[in-house]
PDB file of N, CA and C in Angstrom:
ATOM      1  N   UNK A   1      -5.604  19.136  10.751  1.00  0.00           N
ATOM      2  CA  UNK A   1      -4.274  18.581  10.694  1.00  0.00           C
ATOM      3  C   UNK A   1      -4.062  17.666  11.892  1.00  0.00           C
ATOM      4  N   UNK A   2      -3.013  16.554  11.529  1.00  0.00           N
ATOM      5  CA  UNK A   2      -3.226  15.287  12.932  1.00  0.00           C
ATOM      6  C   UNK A   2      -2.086  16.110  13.354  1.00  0.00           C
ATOM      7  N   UNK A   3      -2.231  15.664  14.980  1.00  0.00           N
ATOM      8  CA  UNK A   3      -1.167  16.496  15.948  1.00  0.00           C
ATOM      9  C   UNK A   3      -0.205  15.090  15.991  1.00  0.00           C
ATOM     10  N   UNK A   4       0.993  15.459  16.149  1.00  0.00           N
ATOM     11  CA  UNK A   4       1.965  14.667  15.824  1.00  0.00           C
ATOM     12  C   UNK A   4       2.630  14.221  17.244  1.00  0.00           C
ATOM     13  N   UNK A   5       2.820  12.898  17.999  1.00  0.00           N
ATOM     14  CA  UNK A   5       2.990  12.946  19.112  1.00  0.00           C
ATOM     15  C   UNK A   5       4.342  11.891  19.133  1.00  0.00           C
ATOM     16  N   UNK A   6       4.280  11.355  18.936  1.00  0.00           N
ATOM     17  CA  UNK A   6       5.537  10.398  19.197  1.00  0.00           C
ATOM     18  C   UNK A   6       6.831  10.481  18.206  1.00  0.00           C
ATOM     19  N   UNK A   7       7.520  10.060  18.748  1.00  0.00           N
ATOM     20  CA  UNK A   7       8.981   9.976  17.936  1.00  0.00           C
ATOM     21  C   UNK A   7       9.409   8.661  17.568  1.00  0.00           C
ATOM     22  N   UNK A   8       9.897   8.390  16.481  1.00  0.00           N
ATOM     23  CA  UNK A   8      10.038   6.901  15.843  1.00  0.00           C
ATOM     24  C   UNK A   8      11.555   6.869  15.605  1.00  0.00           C
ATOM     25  N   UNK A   9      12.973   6.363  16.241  1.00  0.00           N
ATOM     26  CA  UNK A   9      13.947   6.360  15.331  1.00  0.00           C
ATOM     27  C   UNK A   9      14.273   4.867  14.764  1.00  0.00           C
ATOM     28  N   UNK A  10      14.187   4.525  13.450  1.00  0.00           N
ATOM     29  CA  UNK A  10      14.588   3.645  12.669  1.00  0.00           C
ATOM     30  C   UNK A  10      16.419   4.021  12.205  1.00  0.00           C
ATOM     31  N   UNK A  11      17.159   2.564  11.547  1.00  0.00           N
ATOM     32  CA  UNK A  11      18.420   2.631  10.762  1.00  0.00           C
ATOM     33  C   UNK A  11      17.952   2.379   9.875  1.00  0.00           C
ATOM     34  N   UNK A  12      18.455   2.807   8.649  1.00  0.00           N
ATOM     35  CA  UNK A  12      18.498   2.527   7.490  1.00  0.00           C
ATOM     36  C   UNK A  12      19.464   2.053   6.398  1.00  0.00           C
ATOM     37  N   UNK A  13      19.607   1.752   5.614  1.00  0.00           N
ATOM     38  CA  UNK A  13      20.837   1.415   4.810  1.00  0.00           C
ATOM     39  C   UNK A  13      20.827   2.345   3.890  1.00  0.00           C
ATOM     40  N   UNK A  14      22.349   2.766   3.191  1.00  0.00           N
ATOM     41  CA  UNK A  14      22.233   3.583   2.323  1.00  0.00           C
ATOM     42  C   UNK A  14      21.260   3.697   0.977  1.00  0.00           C
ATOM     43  N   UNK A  15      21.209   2.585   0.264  1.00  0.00           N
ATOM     44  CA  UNK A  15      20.040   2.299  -0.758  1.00  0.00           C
ATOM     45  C   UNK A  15      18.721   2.506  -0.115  1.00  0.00           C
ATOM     46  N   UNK A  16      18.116   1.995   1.296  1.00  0.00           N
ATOM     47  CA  UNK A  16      16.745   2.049   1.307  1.00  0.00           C
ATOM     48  C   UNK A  16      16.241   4.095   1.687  1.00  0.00           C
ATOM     49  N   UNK A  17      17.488   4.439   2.346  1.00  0.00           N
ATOM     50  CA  UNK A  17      17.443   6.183   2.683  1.00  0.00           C
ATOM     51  C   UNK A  17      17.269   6.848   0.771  1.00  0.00           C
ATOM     52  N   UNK A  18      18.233   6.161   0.116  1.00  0.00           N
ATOM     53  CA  UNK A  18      18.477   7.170  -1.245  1.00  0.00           C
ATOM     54  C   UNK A  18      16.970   6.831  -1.725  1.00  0.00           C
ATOM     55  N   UNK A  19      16.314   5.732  -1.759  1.00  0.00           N
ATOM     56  CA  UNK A  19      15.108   4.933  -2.248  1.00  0.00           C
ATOM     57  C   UNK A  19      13.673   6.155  -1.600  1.00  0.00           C
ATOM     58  N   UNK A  20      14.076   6.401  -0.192  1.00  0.00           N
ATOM     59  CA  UNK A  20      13.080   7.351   1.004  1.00  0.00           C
ATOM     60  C   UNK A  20      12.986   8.607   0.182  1.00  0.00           C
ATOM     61  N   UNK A  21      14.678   8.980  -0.334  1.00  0.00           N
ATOM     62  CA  UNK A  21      14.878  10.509   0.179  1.00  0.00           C
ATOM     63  C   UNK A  21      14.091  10.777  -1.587  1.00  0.00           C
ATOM     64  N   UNK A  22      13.982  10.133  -2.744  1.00  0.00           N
ATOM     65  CA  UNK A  22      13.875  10.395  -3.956  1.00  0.00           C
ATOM     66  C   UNK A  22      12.194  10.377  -4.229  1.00  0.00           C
ATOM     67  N   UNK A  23      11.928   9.602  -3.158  1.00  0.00           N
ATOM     68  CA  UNK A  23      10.189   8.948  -2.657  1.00  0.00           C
ATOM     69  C   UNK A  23       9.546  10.685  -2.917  1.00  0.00           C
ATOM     70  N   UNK A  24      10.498  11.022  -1.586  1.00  0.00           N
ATOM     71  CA  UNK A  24       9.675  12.707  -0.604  1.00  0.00           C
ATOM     72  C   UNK A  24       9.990  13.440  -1.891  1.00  0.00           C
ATOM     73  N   UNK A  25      11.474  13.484  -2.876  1.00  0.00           N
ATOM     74  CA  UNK A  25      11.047  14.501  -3.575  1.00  0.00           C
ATOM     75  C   UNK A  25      10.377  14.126  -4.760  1.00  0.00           C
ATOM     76  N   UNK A  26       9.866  12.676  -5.004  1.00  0.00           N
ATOM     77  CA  UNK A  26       9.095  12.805  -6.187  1.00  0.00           C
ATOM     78  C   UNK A  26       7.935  13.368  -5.706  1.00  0.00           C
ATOM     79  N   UNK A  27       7.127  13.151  -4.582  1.00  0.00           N
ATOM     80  CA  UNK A  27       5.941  13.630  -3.971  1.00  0.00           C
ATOM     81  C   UNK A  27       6.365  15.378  -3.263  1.00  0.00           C
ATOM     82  N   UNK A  28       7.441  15.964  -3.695  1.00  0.00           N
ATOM     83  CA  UNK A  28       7.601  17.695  -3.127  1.00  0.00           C
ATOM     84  C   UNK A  28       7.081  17.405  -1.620  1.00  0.00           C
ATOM     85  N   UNK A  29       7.397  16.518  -0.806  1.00  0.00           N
ATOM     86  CA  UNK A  29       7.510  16.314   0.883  1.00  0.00           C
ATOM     87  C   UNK A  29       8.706  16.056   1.471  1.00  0.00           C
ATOM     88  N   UNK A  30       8.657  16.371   2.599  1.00  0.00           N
ATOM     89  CA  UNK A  30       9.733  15.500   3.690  1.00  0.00           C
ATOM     90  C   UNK A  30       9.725  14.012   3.407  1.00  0.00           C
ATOM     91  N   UNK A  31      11.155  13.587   4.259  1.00  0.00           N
ATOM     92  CA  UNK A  31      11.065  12.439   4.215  1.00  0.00           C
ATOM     93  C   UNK A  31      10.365  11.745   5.526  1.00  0.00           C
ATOM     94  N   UNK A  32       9.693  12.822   6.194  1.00  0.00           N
ATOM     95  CA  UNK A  32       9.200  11.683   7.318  1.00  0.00           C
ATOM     96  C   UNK A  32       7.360  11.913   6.693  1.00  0.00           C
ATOM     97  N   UNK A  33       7.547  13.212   6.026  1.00  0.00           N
ATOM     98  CA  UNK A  33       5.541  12.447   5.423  1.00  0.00           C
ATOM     99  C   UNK A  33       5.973  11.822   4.481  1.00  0.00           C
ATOM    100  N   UNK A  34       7.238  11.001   4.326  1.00  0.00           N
ATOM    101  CA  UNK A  34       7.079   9.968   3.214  1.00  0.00           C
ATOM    102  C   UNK A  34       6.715   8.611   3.743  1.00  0.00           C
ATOM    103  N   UNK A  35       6.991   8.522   5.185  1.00  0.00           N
ATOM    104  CA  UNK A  35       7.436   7.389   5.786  1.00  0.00           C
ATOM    105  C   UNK A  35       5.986   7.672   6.476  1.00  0.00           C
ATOM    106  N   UNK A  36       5.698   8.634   6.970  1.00  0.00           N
ATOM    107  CA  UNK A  36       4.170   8.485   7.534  1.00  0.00           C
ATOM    108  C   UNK A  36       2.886   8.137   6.503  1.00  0.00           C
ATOM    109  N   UNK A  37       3.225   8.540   5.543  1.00  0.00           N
ATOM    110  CA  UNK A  37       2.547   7.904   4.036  1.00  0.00           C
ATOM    111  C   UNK A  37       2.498   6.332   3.591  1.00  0.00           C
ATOM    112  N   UNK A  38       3.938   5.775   3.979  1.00  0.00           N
ATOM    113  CA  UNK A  38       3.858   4.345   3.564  1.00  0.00           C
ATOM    114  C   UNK A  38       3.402   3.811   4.765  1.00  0.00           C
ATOM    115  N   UNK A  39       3.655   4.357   5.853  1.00  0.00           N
ATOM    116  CA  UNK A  39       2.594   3.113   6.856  1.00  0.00           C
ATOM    117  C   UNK A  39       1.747   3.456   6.806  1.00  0.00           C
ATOM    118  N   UNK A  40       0.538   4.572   6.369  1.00  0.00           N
ATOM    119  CA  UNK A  40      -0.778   4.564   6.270  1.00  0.00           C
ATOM    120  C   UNK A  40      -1.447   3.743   5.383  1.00  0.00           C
ATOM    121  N   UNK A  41      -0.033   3.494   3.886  1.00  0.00           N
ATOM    122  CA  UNK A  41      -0.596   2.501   2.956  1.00  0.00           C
ATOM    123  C   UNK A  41      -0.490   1.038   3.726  1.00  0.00           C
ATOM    124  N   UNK A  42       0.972   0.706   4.180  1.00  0.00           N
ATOM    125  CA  UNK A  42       1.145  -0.656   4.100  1.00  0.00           C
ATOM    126  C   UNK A  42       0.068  -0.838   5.525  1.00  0.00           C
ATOM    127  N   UNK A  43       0.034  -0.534   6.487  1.00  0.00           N
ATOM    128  CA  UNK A  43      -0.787  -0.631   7.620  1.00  0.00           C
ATOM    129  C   UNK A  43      -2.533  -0.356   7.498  1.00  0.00           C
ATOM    130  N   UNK A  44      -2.509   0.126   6.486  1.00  0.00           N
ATOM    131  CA  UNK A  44      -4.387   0.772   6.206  1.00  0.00           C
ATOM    132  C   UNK A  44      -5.105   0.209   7.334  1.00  0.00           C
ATOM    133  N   UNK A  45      -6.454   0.654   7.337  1.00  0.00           N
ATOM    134  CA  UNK A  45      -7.334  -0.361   8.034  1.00  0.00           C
ATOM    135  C   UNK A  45      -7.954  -1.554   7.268  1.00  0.00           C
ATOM    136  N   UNK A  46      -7.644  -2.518   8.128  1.00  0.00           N
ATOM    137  CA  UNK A  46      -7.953  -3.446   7.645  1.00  0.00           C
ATOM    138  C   UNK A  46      -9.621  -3.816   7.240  1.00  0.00           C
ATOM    139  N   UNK A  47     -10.434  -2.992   7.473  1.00  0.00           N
ATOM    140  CA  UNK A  47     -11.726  -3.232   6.852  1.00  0.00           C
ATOM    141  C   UNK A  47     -11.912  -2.735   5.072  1.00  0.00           C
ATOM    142  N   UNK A  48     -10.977  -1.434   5.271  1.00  0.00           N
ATOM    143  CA  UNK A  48     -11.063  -1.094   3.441  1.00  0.00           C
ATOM    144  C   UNK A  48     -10.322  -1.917   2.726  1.00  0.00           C
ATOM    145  N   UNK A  49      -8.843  -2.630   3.775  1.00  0.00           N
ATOM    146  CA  UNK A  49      -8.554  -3.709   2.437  1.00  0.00           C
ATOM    147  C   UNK A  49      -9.356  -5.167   2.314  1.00  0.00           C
ATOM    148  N   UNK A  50     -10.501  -5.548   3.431  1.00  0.00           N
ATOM    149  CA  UNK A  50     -10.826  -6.650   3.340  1.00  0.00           C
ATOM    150  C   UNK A  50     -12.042  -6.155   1.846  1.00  0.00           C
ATOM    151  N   UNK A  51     -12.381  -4.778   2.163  1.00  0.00           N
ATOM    152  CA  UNK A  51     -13.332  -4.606   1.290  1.00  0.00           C
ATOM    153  C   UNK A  51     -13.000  -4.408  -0.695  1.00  0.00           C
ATOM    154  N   UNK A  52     -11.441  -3.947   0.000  1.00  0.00           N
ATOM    155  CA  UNK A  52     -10.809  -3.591  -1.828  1.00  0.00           C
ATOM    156  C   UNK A  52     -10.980  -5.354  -2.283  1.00  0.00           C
ATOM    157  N   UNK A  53      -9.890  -5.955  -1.621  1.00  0.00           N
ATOM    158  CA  UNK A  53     -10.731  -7.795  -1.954  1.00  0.00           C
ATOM    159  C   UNK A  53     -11.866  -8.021  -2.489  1.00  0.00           C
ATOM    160  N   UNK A  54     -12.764  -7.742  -1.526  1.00  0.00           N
ATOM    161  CA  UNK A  54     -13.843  -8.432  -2.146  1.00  0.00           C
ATOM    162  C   UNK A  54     -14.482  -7.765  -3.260  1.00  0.00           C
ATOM    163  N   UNK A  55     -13.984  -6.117  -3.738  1.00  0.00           N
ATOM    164  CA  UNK A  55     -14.591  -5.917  -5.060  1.00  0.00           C
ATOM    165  C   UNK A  55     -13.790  -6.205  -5.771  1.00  0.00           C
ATOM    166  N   UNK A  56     -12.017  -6.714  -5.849  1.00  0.00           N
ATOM    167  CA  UNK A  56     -11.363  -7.056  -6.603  1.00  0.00           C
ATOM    168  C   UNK A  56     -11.813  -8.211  -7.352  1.00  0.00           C
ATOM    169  N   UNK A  57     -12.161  -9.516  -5.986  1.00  0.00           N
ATOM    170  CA  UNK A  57     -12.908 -10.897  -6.499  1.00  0.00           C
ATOM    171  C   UNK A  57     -14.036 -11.003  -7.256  1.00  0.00           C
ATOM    172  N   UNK A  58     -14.831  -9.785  -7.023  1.00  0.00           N
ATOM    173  CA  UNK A  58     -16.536  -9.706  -7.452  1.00  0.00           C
ATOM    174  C   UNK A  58     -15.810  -9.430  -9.048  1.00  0.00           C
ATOM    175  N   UNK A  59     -15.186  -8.489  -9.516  1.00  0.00           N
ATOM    176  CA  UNK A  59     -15.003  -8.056 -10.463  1.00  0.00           C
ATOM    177  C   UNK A  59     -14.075  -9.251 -11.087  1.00  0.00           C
ATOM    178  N   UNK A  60     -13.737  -9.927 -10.931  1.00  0.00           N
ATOM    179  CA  UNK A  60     -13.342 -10.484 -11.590  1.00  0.00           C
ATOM    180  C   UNK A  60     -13.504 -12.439 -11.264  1.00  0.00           C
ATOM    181  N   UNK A  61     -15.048 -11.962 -10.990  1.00  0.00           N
ATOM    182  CA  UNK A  61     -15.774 -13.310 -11.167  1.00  0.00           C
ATOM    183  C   UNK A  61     -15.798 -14.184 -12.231  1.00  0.00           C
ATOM    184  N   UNK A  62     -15.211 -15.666 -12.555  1.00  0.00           N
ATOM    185  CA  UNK A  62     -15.300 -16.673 -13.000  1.00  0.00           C
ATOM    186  C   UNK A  62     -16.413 -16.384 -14.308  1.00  0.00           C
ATOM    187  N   UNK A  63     -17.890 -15.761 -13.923  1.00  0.00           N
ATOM    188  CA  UNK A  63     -18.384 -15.629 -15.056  1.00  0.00           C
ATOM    189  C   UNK A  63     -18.610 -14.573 -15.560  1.00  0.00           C
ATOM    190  N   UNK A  64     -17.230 -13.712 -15.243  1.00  0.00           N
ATOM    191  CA  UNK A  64     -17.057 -13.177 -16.183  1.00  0.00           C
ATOM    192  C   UNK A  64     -15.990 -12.896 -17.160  1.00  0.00           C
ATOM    193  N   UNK A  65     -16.131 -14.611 -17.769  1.00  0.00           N
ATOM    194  CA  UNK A  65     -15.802 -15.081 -18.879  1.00  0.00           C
ATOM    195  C   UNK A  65     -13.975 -15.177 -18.625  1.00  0.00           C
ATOM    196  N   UNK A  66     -13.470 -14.849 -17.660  1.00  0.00           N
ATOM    197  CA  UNK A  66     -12.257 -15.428 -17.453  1.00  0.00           C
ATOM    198  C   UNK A  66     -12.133 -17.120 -17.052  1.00  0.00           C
ATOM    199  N   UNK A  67     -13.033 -17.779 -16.856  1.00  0.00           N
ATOM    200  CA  UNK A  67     -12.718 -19.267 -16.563  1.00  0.00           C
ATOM    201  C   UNK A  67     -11.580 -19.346 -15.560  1.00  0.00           C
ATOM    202  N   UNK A  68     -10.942 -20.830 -15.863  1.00  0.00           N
ATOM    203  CA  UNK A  68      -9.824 -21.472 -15.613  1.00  0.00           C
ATOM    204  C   UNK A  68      -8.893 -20.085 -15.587  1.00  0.00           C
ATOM    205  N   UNK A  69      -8.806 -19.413 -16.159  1.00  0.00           N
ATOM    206  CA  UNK A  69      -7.448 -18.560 -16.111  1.00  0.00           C
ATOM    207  C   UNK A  69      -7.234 -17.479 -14.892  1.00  0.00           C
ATOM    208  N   UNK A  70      -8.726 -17.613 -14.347  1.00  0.00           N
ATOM    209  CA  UNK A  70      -8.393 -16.690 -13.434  1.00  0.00           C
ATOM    210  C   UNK A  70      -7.948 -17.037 -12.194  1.00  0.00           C
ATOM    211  N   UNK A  71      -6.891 -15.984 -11.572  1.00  0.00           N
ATOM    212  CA  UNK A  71      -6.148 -16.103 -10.094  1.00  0.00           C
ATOM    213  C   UNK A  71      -6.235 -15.123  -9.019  1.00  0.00           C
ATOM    214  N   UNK A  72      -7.148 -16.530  -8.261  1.00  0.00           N
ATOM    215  CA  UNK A  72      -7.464 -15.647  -6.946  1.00  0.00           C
ATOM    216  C   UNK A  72      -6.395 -15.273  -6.137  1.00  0.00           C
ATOM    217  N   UNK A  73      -5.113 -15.643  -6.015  1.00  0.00           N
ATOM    218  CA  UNK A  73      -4.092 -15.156  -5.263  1.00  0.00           C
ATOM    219  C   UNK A  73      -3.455 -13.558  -5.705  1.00  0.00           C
ATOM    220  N   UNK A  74      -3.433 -13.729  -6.944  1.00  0.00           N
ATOM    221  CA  UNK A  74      -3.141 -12.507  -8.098  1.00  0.00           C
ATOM    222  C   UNK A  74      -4.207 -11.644  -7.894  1.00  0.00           C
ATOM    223  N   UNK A  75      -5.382 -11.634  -8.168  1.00  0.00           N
ATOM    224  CA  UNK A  75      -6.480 -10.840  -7.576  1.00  0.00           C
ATOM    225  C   UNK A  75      -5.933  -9.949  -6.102  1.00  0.00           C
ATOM    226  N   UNK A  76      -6.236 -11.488  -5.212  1.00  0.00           N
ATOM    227  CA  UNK A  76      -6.350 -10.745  -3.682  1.00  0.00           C
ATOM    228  C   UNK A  76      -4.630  -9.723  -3.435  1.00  0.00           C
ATOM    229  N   UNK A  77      -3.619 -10.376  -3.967  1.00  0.00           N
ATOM    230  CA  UNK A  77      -2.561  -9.614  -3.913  1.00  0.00           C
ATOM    231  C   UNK A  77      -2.733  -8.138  -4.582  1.00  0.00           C
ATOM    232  N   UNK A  78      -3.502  -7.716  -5.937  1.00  0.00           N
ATOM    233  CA  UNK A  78      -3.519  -6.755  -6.382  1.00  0.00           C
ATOM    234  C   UNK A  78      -4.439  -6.077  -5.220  1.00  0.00           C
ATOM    235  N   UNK A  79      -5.581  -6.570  -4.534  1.00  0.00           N
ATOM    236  CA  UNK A  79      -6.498  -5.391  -3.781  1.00  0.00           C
ATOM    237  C   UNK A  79      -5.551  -5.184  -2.606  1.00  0.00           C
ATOM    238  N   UNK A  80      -4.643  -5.880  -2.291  1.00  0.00           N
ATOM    239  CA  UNK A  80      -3.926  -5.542  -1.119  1.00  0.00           C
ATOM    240  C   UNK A  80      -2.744  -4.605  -1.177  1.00  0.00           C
ATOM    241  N   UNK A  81      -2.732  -4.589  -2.394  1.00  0.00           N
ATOM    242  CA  UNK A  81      -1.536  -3.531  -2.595  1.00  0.00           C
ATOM    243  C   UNK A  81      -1.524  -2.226  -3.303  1.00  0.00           C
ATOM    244  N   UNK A  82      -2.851  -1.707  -2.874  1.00  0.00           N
ATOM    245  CA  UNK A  82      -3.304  -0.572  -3.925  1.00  0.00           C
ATOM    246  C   UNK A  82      -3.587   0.366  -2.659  1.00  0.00           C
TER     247      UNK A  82
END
């Protein structure tokens, strides 16, 4: 288990707290391992998301048979947000 050392106080607005507090109980947690959860996503290390990229791009290489239609911005946005 990580030992927990610092203290963080953020404000919130009423919508983004009701948005937090519905987060922790869809996941049966607190609301601060909800919030320690989304910065592990939105913050990750940046080597597994350079790497989710590049199997996002591989996989959905030009020849394979998507052509013209395919979007590398749409791609790299989906590996970055998973």
């Amino acid at each position: 288990m990580t030992v927990l050392e610092r203290r963080l106080q953020i404000l919130l607005d009423p919508a983004q707290y009701e948005r937090l507090e519905a987060e922790a109980r869809r996941r049966s947690q607190s609301v601060g391992a909800t919030v320690r959860a989304a910065i592990d996503c939105f913050l990750g290390n940046d080597a597994d998301r350079r790497d989710n990229a590049r199997r996002s791009l591989l996989a959905h290489a030009p020849d394979a048979g998507l052509g013209e239609e395919f979007d590398k911005e749409a791609a790299l946005t989906d590996a970055f947000h998973r």
